[in-house]
N, C-alpha and C. Protein backbone atom coordinates (compact mmCIF):
# COMPACT_ATOMS: atom_id res chain seq x y z
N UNK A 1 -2.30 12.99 -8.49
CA UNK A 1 -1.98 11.82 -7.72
C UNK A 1 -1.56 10.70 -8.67
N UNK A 2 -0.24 10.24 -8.26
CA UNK A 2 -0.24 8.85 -9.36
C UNK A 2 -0.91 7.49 -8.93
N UNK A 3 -0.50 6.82 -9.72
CA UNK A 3 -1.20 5.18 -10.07
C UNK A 3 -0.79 4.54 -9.05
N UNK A 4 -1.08 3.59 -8.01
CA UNK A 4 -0.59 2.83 -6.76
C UNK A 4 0.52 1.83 -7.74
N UNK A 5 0.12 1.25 -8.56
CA UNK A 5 0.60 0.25 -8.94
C UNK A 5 0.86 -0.98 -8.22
N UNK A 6 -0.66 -0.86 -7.03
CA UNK A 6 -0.13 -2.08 -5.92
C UNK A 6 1.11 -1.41 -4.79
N UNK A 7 0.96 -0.23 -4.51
CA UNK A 7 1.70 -0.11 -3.93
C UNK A 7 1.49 -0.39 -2.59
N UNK A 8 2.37 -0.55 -1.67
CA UNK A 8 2.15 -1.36 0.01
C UNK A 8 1.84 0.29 0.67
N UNK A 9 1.07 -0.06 1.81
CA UNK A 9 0.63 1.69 2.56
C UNK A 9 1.69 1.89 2.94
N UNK A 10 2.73 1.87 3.56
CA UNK A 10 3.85 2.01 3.97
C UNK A 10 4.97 2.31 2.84
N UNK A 11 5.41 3.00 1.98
CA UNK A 11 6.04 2.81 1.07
C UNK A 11 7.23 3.60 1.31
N UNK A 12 8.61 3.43 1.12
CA UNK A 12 9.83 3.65 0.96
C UNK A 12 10.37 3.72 -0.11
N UNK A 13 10.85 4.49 -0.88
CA UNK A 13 11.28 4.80 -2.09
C UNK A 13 12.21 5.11 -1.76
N UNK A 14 13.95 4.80 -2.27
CA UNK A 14 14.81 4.53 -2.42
C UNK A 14 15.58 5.54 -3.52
N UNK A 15 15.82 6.59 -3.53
CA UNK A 15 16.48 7.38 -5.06
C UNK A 15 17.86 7.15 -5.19
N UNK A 16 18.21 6.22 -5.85
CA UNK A 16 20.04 6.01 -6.11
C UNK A 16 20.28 6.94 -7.18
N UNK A 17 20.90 7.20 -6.96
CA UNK A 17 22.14 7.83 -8.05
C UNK A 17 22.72 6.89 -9.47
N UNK A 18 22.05 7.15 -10.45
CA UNK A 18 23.18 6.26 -11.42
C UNK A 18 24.38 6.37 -11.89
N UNK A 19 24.74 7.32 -11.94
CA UNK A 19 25.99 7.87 -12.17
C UNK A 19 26.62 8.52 -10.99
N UNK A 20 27.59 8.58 -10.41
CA UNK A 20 27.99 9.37 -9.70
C UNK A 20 28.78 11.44 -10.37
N UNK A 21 27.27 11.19 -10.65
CA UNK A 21 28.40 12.67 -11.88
C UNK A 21 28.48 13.68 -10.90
N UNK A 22 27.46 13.80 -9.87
CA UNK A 22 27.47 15.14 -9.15
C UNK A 22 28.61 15.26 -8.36
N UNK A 23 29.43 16.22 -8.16
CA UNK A 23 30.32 16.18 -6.95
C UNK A 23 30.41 15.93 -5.73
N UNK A 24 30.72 15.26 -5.07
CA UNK A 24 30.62 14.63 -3.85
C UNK A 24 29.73 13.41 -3.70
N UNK A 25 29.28 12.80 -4.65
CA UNK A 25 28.56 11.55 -4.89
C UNK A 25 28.75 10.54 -5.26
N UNK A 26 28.73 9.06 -4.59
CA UNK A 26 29.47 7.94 -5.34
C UNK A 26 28.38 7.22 -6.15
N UNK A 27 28.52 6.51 -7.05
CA UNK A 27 27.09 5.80 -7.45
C UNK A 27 26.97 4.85 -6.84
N UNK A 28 25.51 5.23 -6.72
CA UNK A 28 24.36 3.74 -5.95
C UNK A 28 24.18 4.77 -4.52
N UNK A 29 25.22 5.88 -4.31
CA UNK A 29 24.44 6.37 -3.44
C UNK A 29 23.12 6.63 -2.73
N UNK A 30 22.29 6.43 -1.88
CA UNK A 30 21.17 7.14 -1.39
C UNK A 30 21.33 8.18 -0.94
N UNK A 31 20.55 8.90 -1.93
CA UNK A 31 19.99 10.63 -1.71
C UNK A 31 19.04 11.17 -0.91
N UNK A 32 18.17 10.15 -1.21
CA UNK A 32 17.04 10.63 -0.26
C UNK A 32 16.31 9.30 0.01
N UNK A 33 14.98 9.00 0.88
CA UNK A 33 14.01 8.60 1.15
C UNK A 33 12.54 8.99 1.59
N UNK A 34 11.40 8.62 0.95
CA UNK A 34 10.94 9.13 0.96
C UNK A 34 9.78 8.62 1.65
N UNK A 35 8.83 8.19 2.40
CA UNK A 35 7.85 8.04 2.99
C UNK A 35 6.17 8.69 2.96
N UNK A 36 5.45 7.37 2.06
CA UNK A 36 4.19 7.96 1.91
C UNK A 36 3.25 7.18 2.80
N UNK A 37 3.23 7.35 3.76
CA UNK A 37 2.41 7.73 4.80
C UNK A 37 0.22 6.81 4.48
N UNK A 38 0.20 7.99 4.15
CA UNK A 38 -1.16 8.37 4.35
C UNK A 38 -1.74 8.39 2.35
N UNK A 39 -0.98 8.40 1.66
CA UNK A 39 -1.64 8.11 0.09
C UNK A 39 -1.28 9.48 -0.55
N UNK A 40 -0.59 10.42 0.04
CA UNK A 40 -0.67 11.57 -0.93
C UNK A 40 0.49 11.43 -2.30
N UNK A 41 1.45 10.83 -2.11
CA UNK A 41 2.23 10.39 -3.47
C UNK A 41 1.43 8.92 -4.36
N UNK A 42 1.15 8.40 -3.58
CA UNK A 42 0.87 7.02 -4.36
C UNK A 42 -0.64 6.47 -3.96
N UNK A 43 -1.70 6.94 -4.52
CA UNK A 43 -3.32 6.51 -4.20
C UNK A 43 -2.80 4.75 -3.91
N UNK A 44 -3.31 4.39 -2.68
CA UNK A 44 -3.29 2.61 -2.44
C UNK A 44 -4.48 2.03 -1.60
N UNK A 45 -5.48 3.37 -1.25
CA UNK A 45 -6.59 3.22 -0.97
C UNK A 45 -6.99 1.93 -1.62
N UNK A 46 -7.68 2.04 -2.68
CA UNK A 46 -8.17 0.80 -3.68
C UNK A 46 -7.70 -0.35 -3.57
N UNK A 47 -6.32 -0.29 -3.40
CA UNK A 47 -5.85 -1.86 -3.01
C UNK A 47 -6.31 -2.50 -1.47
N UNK A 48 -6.18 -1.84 -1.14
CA UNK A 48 -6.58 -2.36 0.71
C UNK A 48 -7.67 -2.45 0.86
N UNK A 49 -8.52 -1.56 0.20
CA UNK A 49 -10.17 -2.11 -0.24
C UNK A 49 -10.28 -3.19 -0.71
N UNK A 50 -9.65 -3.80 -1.78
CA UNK A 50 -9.81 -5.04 -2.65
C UNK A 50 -9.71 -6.26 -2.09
N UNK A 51 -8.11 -6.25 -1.25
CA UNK A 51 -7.63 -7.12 -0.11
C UNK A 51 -8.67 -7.39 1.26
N UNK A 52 -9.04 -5.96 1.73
CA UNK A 52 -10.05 -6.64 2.70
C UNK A 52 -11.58 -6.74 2.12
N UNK A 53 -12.06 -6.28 1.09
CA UNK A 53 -13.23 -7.21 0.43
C UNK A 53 -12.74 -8.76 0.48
N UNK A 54 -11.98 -9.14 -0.18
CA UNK A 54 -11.12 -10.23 -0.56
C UNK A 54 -11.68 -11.31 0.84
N UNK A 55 -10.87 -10.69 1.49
CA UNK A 55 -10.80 -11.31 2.95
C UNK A 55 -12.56 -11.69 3.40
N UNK A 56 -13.20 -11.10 3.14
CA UNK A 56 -14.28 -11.07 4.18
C UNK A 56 -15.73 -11.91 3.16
N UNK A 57 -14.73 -11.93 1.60
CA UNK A 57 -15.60 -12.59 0.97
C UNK A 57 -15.20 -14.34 1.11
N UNK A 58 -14.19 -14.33 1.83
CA UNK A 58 -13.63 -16.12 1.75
C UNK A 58 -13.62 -16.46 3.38
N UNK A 59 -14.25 -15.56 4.26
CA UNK A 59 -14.85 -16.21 5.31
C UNK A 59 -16.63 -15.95 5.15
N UNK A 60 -16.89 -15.54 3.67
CA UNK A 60 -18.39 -15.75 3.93
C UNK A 60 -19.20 -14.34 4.85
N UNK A 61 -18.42 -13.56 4.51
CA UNK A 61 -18.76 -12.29 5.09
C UNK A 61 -19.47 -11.40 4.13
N UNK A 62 -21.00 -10.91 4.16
CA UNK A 62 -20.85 -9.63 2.83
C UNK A 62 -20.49 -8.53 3.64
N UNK A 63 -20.49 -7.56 2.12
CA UNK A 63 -19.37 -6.26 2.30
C UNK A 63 -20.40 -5.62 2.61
N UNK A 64 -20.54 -4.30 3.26
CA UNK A 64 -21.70 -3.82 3.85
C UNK A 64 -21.60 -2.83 2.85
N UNK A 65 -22.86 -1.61 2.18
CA UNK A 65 -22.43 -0.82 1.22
C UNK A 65 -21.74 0.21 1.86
N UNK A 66 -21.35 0.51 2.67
CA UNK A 66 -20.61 1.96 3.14
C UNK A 66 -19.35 1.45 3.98
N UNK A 67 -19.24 0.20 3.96
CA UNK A 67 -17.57 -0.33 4.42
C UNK A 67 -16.15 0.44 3.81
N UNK A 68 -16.83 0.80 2.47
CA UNK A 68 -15.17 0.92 1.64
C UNK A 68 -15.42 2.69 2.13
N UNK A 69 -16.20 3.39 2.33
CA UNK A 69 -16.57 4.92 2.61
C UNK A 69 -15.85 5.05 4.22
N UNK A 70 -16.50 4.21 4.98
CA UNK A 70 -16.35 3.99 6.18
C UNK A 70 -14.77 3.97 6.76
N UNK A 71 -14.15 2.91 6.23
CA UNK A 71 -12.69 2.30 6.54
C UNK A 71 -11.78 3.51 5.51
N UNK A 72 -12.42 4.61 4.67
CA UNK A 72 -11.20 5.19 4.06
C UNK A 72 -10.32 6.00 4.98
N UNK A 73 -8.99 6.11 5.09
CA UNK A 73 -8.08 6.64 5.73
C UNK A 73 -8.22 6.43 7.40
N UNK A 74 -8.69 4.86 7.94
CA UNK A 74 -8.38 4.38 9.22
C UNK A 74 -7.45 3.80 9.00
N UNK A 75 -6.83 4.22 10.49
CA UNK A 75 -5.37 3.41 10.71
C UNK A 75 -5.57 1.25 10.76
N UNK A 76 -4.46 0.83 10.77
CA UNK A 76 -4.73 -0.56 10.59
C UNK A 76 -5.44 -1.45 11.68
N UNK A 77 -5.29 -0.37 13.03
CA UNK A 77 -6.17 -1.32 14.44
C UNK A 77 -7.47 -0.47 14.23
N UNK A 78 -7.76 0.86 13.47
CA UNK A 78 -8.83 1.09 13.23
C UNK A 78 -10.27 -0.30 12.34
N UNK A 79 -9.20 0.04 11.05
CA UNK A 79 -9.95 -0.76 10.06
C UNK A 79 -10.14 -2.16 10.47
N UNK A 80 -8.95 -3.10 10.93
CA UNK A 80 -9.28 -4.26 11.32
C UNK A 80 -10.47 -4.48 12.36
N UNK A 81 -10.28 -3.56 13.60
CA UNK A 81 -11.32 -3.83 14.45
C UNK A 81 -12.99 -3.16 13.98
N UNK A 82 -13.17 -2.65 12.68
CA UNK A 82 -14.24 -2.30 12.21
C UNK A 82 -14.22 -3.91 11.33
N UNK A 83 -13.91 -4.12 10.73
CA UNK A 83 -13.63 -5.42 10.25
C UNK A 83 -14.41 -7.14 10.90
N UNK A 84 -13.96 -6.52 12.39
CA UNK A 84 -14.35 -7.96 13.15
C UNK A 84 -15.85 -7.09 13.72
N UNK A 85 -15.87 -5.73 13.86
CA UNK A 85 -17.29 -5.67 15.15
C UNK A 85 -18.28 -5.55 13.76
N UNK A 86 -18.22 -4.69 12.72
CA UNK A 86 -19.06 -4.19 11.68
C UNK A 86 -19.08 -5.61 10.32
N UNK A 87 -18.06 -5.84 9.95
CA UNK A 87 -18.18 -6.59 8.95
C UNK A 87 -18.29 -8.36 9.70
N UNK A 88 -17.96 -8.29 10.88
CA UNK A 88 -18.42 -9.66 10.96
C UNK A 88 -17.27 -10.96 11.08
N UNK A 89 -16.44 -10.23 10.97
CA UNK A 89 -15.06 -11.39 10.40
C UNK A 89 -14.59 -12.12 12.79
N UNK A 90 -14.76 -13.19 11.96
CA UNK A 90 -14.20 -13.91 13.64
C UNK A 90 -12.81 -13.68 13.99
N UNK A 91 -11.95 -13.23 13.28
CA UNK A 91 -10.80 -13.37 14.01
C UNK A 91 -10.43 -12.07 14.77
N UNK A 92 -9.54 -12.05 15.80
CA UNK A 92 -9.60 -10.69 16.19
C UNK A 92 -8.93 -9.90 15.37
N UNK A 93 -8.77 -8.25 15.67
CA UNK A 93 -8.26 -7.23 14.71
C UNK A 93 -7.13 -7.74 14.67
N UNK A 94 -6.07 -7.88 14.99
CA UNK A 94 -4.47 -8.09 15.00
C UNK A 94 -4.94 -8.89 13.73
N UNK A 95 -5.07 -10.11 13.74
CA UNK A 95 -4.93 -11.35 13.08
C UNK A 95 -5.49 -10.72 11.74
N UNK A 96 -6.72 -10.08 11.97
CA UNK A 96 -6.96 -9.46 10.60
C UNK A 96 -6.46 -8.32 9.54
N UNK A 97 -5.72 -7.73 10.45
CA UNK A 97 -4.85 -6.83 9.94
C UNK A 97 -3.61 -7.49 9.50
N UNK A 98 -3.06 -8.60 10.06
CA UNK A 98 -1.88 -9.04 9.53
C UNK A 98 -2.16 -9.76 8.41
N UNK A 99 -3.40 -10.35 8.20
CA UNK A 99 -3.64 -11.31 7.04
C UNK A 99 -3.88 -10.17 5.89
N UNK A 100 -4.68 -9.34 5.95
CA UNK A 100 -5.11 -8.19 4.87
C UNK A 100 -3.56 -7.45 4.60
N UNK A 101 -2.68 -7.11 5.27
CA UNK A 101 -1.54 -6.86 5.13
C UNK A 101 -0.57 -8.28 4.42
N UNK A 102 -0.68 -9.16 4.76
CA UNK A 102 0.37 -9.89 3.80
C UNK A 102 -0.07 -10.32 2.59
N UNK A 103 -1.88 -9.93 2.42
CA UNK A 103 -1.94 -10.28 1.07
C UNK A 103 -1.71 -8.96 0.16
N UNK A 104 -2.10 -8.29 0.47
CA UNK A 104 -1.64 -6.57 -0.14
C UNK A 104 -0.32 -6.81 -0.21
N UNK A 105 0.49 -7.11 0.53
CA UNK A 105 2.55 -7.00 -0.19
C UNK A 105 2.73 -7.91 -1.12
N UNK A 106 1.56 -9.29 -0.92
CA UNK A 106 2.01 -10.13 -1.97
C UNK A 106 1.79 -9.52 -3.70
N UNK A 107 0.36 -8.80 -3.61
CA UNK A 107 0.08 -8.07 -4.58
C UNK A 107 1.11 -6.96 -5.04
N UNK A 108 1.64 -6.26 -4.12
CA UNK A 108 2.65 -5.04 -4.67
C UNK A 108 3.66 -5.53 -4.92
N UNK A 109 4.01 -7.29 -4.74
CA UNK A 109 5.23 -7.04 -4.69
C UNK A 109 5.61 -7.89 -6.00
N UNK A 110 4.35 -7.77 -6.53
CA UNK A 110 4.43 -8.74 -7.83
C UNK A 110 4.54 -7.59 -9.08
N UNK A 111 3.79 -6.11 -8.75
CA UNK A 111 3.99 -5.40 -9.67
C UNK A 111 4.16 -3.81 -9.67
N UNK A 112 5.30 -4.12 -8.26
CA UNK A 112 5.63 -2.70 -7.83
C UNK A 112 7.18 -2.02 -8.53
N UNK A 113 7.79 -2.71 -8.83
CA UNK A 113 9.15 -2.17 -9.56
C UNK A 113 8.46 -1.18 -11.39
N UNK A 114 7.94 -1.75 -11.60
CA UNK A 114 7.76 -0.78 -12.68
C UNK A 114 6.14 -0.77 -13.40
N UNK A 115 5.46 0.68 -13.76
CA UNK A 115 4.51 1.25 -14.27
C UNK A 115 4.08 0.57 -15.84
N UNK A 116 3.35 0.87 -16.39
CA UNK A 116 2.79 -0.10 -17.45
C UNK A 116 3.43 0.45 -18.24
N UNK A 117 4.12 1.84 -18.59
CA UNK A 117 5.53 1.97 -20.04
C UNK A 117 6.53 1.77 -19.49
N UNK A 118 7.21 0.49 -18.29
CA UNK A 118 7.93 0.24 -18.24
C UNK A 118 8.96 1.26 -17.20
N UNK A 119 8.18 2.42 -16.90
CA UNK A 119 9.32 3.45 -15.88
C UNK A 119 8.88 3.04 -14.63
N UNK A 120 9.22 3.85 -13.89
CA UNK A 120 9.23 3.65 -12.40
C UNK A 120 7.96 4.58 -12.14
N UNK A 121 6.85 4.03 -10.99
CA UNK A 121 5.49 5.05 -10.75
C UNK A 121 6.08 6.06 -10.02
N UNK A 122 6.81 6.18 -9.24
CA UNK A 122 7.60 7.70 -8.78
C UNK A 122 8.62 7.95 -9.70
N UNK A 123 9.16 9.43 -10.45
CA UNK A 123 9.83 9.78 -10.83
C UNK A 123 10.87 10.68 -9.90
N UNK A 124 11.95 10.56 -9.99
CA UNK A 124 12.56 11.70 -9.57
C UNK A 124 13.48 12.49 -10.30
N UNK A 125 13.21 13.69 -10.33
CA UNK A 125 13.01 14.75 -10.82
C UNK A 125 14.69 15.48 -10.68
N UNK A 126 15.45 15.72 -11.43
CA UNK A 126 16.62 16.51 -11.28
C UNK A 126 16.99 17.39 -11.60
């Protein structure tokens, strides 16, 4: 499994072409897209943990010890509404899911273009 690098749960990866060398290919083409779902290309578990700790520590909420066990691999009206009935948070699920979501993109989107030697955390492979 690779490194999230902050990656957003929703992720779209983009494979251009740099060259157009292959036949029938122009460059900058898109080849493919790819959609990770659920974490099996890019672990981002940990980040959405961090973000809604985050969250629930700046309305004065503690984290319960089996929250981060609990919320692994719920969908976003899952986790949020465990969020407001279990962890305590006043706002309803929507509102909390959208706030835990725009701080997670702000995070990926500060250090999602490239891996710590400088490549890209997905490779693609030719």
């Amino acid at each position: 499994m690779l490194s999230s690098m902050h990656a957003p749960c929703v992720l779209a990866w983009l494979a251009f072409r740099a060259s157009g060398a292959r036949q029938g290919h122009r460059p900058g083409h898109i080849e493919a897209v790819v959609f990770d779902l659920d974490g099996v290309l890019v672990d981002s578990e940990h980040v959405w943990d961090a973000a809604r700790k985050e969250l629930a520590s700046e309305r004065g909420r503690p984290w319960p010890e089996q929250a981060t066990q609990d919320m692994m691999g719920m969908s976003s009206l899952e986790w949020s509404g465990y969020m407001h009935d279990v962890v305590g948070l006043p706002e309803p699920p929507e509102e909390i899911s959208a706030e835990v979501v725009r701080r997670q993109s702000k995070r990926s989107s500060r250090s999602r273009s490239a891996g710590p030697s400088g490549s890209h955390p997905l490779r693609i492979a030719s």
